[in-house]
Protein backbone atom coordinates (compact mmCIF):
# COMPACT_ATOMS: atom_id res chain seq x y z
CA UNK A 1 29.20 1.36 -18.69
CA UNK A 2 30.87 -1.96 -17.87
CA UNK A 3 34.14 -2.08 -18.39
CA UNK A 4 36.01 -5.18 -20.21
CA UNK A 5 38.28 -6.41 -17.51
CA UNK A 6 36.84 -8.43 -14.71
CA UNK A 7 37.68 -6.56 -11.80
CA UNK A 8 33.87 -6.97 -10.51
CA UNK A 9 34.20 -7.75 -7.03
CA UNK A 10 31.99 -10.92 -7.19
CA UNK A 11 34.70 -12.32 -9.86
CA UNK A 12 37.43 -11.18 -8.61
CA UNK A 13 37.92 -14.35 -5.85
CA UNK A 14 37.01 -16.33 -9.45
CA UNK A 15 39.76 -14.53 -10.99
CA UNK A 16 42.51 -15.08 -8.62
CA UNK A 17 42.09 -18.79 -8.69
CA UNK A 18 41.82 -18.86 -12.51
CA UNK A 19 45.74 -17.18 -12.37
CA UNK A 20 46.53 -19.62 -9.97
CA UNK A 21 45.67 -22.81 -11.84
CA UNK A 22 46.78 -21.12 -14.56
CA UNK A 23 50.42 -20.32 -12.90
CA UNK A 24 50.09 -24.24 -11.92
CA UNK A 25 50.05 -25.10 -15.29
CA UNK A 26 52.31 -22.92 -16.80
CA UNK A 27 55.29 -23.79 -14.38
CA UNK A 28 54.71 -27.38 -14.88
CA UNK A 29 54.75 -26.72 -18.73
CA UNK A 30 58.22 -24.29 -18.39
CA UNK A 31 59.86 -26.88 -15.96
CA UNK A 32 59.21 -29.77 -18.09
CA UNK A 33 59.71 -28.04 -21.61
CA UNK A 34 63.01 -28.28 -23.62
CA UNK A 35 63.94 -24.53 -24.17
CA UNK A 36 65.45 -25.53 -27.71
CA UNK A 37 62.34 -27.47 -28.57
CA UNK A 38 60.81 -25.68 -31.65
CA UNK A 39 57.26 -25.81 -29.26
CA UNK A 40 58.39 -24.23 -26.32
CA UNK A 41 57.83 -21.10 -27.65
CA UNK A 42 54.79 -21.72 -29.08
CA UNK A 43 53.40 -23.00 -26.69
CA UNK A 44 54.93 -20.19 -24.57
CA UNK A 45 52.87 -18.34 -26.35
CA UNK A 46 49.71 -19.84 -26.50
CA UNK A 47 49.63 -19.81 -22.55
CA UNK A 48 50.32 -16.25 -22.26
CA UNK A 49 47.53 -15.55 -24.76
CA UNK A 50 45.32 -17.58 -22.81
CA UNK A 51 46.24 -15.82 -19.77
CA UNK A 52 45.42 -12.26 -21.59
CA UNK A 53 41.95 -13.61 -22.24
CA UNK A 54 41.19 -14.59 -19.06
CA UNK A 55 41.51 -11.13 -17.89
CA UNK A 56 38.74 -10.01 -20.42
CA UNK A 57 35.13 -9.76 -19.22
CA UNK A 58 32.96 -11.72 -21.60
CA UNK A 59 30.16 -10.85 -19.75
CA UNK A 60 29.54 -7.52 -21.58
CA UNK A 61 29.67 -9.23 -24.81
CA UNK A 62 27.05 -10.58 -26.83
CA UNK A 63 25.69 -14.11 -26.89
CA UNK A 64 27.79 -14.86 -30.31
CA UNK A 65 30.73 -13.09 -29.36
CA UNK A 66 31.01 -15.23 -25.66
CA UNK A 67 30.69 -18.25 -27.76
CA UNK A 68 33.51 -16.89 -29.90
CA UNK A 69 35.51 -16.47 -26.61
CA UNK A 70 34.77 -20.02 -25.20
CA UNK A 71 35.56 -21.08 -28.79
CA UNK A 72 39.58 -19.77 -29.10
CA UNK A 73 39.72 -20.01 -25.49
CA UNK A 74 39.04 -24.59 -26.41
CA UNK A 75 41.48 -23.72 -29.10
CA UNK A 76 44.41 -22.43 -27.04
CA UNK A 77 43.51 -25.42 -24.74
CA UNK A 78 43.61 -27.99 -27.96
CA UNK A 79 46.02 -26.80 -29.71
CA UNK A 80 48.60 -27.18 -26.23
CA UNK A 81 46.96 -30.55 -26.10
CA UNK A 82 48.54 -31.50 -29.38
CA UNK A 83 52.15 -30.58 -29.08
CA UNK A 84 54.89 -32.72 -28.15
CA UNK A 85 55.52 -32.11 -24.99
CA UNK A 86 56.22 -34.04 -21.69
CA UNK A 87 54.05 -31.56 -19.74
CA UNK A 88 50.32 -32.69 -21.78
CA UNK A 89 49.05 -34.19 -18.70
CA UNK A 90 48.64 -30.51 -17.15
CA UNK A 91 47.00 -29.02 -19.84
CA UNK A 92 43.68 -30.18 -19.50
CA UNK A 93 43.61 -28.32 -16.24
CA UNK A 94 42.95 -25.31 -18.04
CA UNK A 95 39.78 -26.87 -19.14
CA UNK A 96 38.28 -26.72 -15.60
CA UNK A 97 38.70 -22.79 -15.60
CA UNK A 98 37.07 -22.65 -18.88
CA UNK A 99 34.25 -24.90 -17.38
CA UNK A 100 33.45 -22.16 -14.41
CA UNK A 101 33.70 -19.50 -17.48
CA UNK A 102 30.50 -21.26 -19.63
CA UNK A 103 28.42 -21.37 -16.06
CA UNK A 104 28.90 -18.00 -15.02
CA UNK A 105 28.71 -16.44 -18.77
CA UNK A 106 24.88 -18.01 -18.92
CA UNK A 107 23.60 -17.65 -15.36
CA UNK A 108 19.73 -17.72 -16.66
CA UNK A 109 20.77 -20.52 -19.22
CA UNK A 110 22.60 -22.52 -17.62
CA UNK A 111 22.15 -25.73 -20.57
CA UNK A 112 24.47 -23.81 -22.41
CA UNK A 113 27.08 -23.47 -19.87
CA UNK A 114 26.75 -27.71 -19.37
CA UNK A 115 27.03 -27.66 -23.16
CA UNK A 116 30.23 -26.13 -23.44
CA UNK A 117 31.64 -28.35 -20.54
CA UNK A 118 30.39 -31.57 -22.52
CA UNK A 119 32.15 -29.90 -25.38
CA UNK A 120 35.23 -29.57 -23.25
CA UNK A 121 34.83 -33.28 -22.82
CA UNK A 122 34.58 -34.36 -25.53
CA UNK A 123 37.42 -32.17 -27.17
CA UNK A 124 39.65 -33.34 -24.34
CA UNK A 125 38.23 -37.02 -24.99
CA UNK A 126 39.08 -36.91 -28.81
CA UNK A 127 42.97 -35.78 -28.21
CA UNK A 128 43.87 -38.25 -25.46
CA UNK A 129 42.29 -41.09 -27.51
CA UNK A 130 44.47 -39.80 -30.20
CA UNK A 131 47.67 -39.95 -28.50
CA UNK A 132 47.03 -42.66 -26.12
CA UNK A 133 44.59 -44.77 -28.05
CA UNK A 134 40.60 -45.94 -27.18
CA UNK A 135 41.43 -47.57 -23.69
CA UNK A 136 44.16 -45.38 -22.71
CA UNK A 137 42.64 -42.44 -23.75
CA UNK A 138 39.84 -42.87 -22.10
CA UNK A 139 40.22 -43.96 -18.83
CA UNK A 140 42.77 -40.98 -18.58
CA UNK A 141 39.42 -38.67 -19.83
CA UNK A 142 37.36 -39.96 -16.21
CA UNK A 143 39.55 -37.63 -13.65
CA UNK A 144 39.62 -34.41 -16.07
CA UNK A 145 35.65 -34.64 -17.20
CA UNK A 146 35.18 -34.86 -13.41
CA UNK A 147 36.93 -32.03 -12.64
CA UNK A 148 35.11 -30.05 -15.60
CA UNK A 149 31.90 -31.22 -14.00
CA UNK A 150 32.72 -30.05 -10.56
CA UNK A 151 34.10 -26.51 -11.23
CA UNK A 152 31.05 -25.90 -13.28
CA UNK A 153 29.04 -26.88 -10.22
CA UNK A 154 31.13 -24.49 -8.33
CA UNK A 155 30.24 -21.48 -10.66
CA UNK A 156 26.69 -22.34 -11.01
CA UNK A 157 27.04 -22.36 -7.17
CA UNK A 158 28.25 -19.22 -7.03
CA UNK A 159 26.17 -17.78 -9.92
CA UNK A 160 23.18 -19.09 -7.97
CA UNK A 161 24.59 -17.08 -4.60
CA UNK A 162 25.32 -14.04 -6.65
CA UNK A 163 22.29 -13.55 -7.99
CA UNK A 164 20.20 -14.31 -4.53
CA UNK A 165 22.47 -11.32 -3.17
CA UNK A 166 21.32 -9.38 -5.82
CA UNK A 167 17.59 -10.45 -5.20
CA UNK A 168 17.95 -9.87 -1.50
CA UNK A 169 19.36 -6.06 -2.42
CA UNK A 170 16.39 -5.06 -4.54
CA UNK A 171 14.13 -6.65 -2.06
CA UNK A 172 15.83 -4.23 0.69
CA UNK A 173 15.96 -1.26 -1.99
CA UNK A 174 12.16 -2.23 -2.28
CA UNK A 175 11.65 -2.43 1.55
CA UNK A 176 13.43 0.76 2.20
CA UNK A 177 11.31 2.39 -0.33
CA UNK A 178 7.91 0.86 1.31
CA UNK A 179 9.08 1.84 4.59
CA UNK A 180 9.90 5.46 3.22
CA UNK A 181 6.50 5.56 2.25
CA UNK A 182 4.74 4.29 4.71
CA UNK A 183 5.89 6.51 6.95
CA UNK A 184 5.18 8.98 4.59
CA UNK A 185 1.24 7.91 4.52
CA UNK A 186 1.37 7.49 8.04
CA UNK A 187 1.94 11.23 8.53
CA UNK A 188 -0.93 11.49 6.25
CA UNK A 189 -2.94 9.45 7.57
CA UNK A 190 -2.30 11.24 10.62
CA UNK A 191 -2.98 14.64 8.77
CA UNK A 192 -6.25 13.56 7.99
CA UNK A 193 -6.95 12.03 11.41
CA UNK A 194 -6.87 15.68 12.61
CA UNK A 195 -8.48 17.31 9.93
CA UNK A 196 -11.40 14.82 10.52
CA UNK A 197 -10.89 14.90 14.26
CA UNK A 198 -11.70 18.88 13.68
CA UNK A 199 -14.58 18.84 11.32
CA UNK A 200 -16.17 16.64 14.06
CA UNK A 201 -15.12 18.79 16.82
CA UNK A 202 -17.24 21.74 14.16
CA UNK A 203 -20.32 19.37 13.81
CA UNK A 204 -20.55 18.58 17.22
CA UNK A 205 -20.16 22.66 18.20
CA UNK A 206 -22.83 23.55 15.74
CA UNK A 207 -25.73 20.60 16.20
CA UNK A 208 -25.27 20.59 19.86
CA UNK A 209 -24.83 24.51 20.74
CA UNK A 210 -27.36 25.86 17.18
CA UNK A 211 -30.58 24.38 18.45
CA UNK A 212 -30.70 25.97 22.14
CA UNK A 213 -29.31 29.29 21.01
CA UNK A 214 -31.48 29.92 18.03
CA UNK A 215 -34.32 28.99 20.22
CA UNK A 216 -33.47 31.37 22.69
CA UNK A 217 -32.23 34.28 20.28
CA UNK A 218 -35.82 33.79 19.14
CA UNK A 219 -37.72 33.92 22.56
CA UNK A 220 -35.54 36.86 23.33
CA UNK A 221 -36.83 39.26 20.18
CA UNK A 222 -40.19 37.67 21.16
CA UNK A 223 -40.12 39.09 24.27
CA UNK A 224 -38.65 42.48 23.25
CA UNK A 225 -41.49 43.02 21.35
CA UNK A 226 -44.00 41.69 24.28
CA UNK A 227 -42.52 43.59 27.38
CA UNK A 228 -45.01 46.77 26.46
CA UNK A 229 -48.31 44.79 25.45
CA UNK A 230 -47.66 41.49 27.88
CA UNK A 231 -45.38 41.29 30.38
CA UNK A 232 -46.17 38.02 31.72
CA UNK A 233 -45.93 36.30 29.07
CA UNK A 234 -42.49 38.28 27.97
CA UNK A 235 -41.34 36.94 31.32
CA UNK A 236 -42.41 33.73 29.92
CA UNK A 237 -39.77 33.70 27.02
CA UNK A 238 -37.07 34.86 29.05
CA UNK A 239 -37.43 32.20 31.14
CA UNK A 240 -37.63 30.04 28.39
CA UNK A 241 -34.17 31.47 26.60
CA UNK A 242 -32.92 31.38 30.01
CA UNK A 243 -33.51 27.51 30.14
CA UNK A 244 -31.79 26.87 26.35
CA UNK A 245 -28.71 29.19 27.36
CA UNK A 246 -28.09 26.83 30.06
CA UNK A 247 -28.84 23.96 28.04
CA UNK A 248 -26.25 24.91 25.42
CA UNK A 249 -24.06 25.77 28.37
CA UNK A 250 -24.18 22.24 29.24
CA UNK A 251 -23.69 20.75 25.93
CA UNK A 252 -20.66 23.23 25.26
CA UNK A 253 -19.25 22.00 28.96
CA UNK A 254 -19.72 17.81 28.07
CA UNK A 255 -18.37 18.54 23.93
CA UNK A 256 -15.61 20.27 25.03
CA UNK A 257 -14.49 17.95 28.15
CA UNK A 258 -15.24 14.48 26.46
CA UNK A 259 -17.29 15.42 22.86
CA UNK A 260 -20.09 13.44 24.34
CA UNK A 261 -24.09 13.23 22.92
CA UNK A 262 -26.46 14.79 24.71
CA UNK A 263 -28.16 13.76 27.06
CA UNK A 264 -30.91 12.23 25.28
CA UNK A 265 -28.56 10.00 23.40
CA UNK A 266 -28.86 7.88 26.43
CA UNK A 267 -32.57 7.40 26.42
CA UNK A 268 -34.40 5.12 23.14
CA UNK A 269 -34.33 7.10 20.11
CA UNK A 270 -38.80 7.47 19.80
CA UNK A 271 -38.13 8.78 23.55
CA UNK A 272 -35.58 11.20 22.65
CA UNK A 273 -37.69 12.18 19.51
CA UNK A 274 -40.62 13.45 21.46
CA UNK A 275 -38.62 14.98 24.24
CA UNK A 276 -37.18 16.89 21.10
CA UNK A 277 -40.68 17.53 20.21
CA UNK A 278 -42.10 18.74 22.93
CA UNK A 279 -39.27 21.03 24.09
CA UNK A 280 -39.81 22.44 20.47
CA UNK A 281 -43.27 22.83 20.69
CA UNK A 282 -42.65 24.98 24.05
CA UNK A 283 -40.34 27.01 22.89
CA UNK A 284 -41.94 28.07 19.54
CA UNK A 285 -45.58 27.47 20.08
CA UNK A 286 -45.82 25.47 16.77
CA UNK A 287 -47.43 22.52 16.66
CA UNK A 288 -45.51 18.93 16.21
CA UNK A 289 -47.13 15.60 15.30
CA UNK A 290 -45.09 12.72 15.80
CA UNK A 291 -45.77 9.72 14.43
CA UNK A 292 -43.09 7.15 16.04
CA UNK A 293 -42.76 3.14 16.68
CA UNK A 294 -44.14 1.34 19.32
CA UNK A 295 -41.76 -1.47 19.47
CA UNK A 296 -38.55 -1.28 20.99
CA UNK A 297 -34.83 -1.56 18.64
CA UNK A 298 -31.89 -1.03 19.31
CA UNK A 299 -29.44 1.42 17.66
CA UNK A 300 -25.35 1.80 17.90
CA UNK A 301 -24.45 5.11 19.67
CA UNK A 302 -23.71 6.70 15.77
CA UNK A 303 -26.67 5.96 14.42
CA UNK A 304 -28.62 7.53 17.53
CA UNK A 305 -26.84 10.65 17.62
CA UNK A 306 -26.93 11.14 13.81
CA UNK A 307 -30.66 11.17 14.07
CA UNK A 308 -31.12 12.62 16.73
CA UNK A 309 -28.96 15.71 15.27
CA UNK A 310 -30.51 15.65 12.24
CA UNK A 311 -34.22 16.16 13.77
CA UNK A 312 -32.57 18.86 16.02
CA UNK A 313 -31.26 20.60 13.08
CA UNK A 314 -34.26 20.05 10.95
CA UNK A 315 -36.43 21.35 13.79
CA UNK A 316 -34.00 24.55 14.04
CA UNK A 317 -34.08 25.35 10.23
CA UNK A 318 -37.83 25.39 10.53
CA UNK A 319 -37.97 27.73 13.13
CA UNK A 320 -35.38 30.11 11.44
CA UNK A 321 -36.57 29.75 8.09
CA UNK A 322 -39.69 28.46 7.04
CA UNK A 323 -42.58 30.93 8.58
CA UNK A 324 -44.93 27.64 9.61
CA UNK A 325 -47.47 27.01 11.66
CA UNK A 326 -47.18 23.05 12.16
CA UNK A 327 -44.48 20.39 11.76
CA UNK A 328 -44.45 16.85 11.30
CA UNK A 329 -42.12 14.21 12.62
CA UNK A 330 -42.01 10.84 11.40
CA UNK A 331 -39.83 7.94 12.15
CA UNK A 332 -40.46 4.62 10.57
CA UNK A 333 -38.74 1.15 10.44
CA UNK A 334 -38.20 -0.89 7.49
CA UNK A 335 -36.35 -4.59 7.20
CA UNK A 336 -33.27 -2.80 6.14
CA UNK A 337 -33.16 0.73 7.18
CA UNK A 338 -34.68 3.46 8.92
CA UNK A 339 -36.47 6.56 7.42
CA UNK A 340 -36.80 10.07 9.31
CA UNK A 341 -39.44 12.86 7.81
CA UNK A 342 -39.39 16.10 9.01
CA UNK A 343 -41.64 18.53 7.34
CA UNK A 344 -43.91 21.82 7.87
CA UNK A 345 -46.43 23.63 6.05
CA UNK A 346 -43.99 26.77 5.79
CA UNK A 347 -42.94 28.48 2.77
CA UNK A 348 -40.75 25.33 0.97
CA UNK A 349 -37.22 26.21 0.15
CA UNK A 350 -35.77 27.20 -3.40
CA UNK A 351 -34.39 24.50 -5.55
CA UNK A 352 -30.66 25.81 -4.46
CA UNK A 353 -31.39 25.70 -1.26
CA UNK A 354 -29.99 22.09 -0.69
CA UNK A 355 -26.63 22.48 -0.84
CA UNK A 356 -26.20 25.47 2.01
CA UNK A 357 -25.58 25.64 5.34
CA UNK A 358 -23.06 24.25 7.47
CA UNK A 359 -25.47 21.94 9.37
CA UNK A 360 -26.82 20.76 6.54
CA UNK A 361 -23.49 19.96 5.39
CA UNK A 362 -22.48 18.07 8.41
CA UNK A 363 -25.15 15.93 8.77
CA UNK A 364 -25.31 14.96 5.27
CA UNK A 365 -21.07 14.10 6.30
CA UNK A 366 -22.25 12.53 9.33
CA UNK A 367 -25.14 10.37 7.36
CA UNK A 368 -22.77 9.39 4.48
CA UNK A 369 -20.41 8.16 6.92
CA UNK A 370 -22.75 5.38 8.29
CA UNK A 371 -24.05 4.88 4.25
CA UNK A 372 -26.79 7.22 4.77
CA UNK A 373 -28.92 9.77 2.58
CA UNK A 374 -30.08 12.96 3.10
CA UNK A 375 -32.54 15.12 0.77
CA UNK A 376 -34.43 18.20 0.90
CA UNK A 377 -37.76 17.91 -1.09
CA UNK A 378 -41.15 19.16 -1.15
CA UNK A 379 -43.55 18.16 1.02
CA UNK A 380 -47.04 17.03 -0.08
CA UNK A 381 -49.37 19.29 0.80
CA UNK A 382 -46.88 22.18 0.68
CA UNK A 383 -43.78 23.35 2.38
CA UNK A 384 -40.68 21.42 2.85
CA UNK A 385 -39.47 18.29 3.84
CA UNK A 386 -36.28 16.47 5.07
CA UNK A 387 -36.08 12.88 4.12
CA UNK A 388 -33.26 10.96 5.63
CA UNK A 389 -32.57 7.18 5.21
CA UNK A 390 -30.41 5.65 7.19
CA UNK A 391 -29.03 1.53 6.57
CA UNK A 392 -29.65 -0.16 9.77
CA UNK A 393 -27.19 -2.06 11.23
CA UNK A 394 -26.78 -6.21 10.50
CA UNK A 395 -27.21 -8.15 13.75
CA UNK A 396 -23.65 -7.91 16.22
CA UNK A 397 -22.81 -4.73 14.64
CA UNK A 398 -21.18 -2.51 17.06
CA UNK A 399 -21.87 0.64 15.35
């Protein structure tokens, strides 16, 4: 709660000049005042009542109630004004701390503060041309309605200052507050920087290592089962789960030193495709047709790898899951975007069936990332299908 007397430290300078003037006057009016003049005590009086008022703080009154201040305030000043006394000519002094009252009472109206100080004016104006007549009166009005003017210039002045100190506070309270936060979503941003920095780190582990060692878990049973009736070709598949335990050896060596693509991620994506295909078709013994462009594009490194993966994973899934006999591969270009098919005449997938699986999950991540799709739908003909489209990339795209 604000309390009445100004003892606000942006006042308070204010204040201490207001006494002084005030002292100025006063002295001037005691030194010049008969003591056994019927006035001197009044206007005794009136100065020390003035001088109790100026220690009130108008600014926690209402609008009405600081005109009511301003108004006894003028009629302390006036009613000095009109006694006989040799000291008058200091009186209208007290006007020019009134003046620096009406600016700093209105600091966001300021036309009413200039009001009061025309009113001051004019009140001052109206006495002196009373006692001194038109001329006299006056030309003795210039000086004081000068002085009004430039103490309420001073206090809009300082008004003006005080409230740009204020502004300049909140703007640091504000800043401080930003700052606070920021640093705040900085060390989430930096949470989620790992968390995503992780998931990737899971992708990568599962697309690169789950091909090779599914395929060679595979060949391995196979060849359990064919070491009685056919050795040879049991020696076959060992050799051939031999070759995917190194490969995944090698992936897990380049993931976990750099997280780098494989090694086809280096060669055109149709290339890489059908060197997927064909390393498929060895290991399993089911039967792949491609269908791939001719022509030659260009891809950013993301896009690459994320189909790339997602053939490698499709390619997996069938051989875990789907009991078929042939797959088909199909990559095709469009103005806009890319579309990858990979499909087999197994035994389809239930309608739930979408929404499991960890690789499935990533990929879908990895395609949603770049503004990609992924769905798992029949195929025509039977079996299932994976139908990825992918947004390619506007011309000077980085990737």
């Amino acid at each position: 709660m604000k309390r009445i007397w100004l003892v606000q430290r942006s006042t308070l300078p204010l204040l201490l000049v207001a006494y002084l003037t005030w002292g100025a006057v006063g002295a001037i009016w005691w030194s010049t005042t008969e003591r056994e003049h019927p006035t001197a005590w009044a206007g005794g009086g009136m100065l020390l009542l003035f001088a109790l008022l100026m220690a009130l703080n108008p600014e926690v009154l209402s609008p009405s109630w600081r005109h009511l201040y301003l108004a006894v305030q003028s009629a302390l000043v006036a009613g000095l004004l009109l006694l006989e006394t040799r000291a008058w000519s200091a009186i209208p002094i007290l006007f020019f701390i009134l003046s620096a009252f009406a600016m700093l009472l209105w600091p966001h109206r300021r036309s009413l503060g200039w009001l009061w100080i025309g009113l001051f004016a004019l009140l001052t104006g109206g006495i002196l041309t009373f006692r001194l007549g038109w001329g006299n009166g006056l030309l003795t009005l210039l000086p004081y309605a000068g002085g009004y003017a430039f103490f309420g210039v001073f206090a809009d002045a300082l008004a003006r200052a005080e409230e740009a100190h204020r502004r300049t506070q909140n703007l640091l309270a504000e800043l401080q507050e930003a700052h606070r936060q920021l640093r705040a979503y900085a060390s989430r941003v930096e949470e989620l920087a790992v968390a995503e920095e992780r998931n990737r780190m899971a992708r990568e582990m599962h697309d690169a290592l789950g091909h090779h060692l599914t395929v060679a878990a595979v060949q391995l049973e196979g060849a359990g089962r064919l070491i009685p009736s056919d050795p040879q070709r049991a020696a076959r598949m060992v050799h051939t789960a031999r070759e995917e335990v190194r490969e995944a050896l090698d992936e897990l060596r380049a993931t976990v030193a750099a997280l780098r693509a494989p090694l086809e991620a280096g060669m055109p994506l149709p290339e890489a495709l059908r060197r997927l295909a064909e390393h498929f078709r060895a290991a399993t013994g089911l039967e792949v047709h491609l269908a791939l462009p001719s022509e030659t594009f260009d891809l950013p490194a993301a896009h690459h790898l994320t189909l790339y993966r997602a053939a490698q994973e499709a390619l997996t899934n069938v051989q875990r899951h789907a009991q078929a006999g042939q797959v088909w591969l199909v990559l095709t270009l469009h103005p806009d975007h890319l579309t990858l098919l990979i499909g087999d005449d197994g035994r389809g997938f239930p309608p739930e069936a979408e929404g499991r699986g960890f690789g499935l999950r990533g990929l879908r991540e990895r395609l949603e990332a770049l503004g990609g799709t992924l769905h798992l739908e029949e195929r025509p003909g039977g079996g299932a299908q994976l139908h990825i489209a992918l947004p390619r990339p506007q011309e000077g795209s980085d990737g």
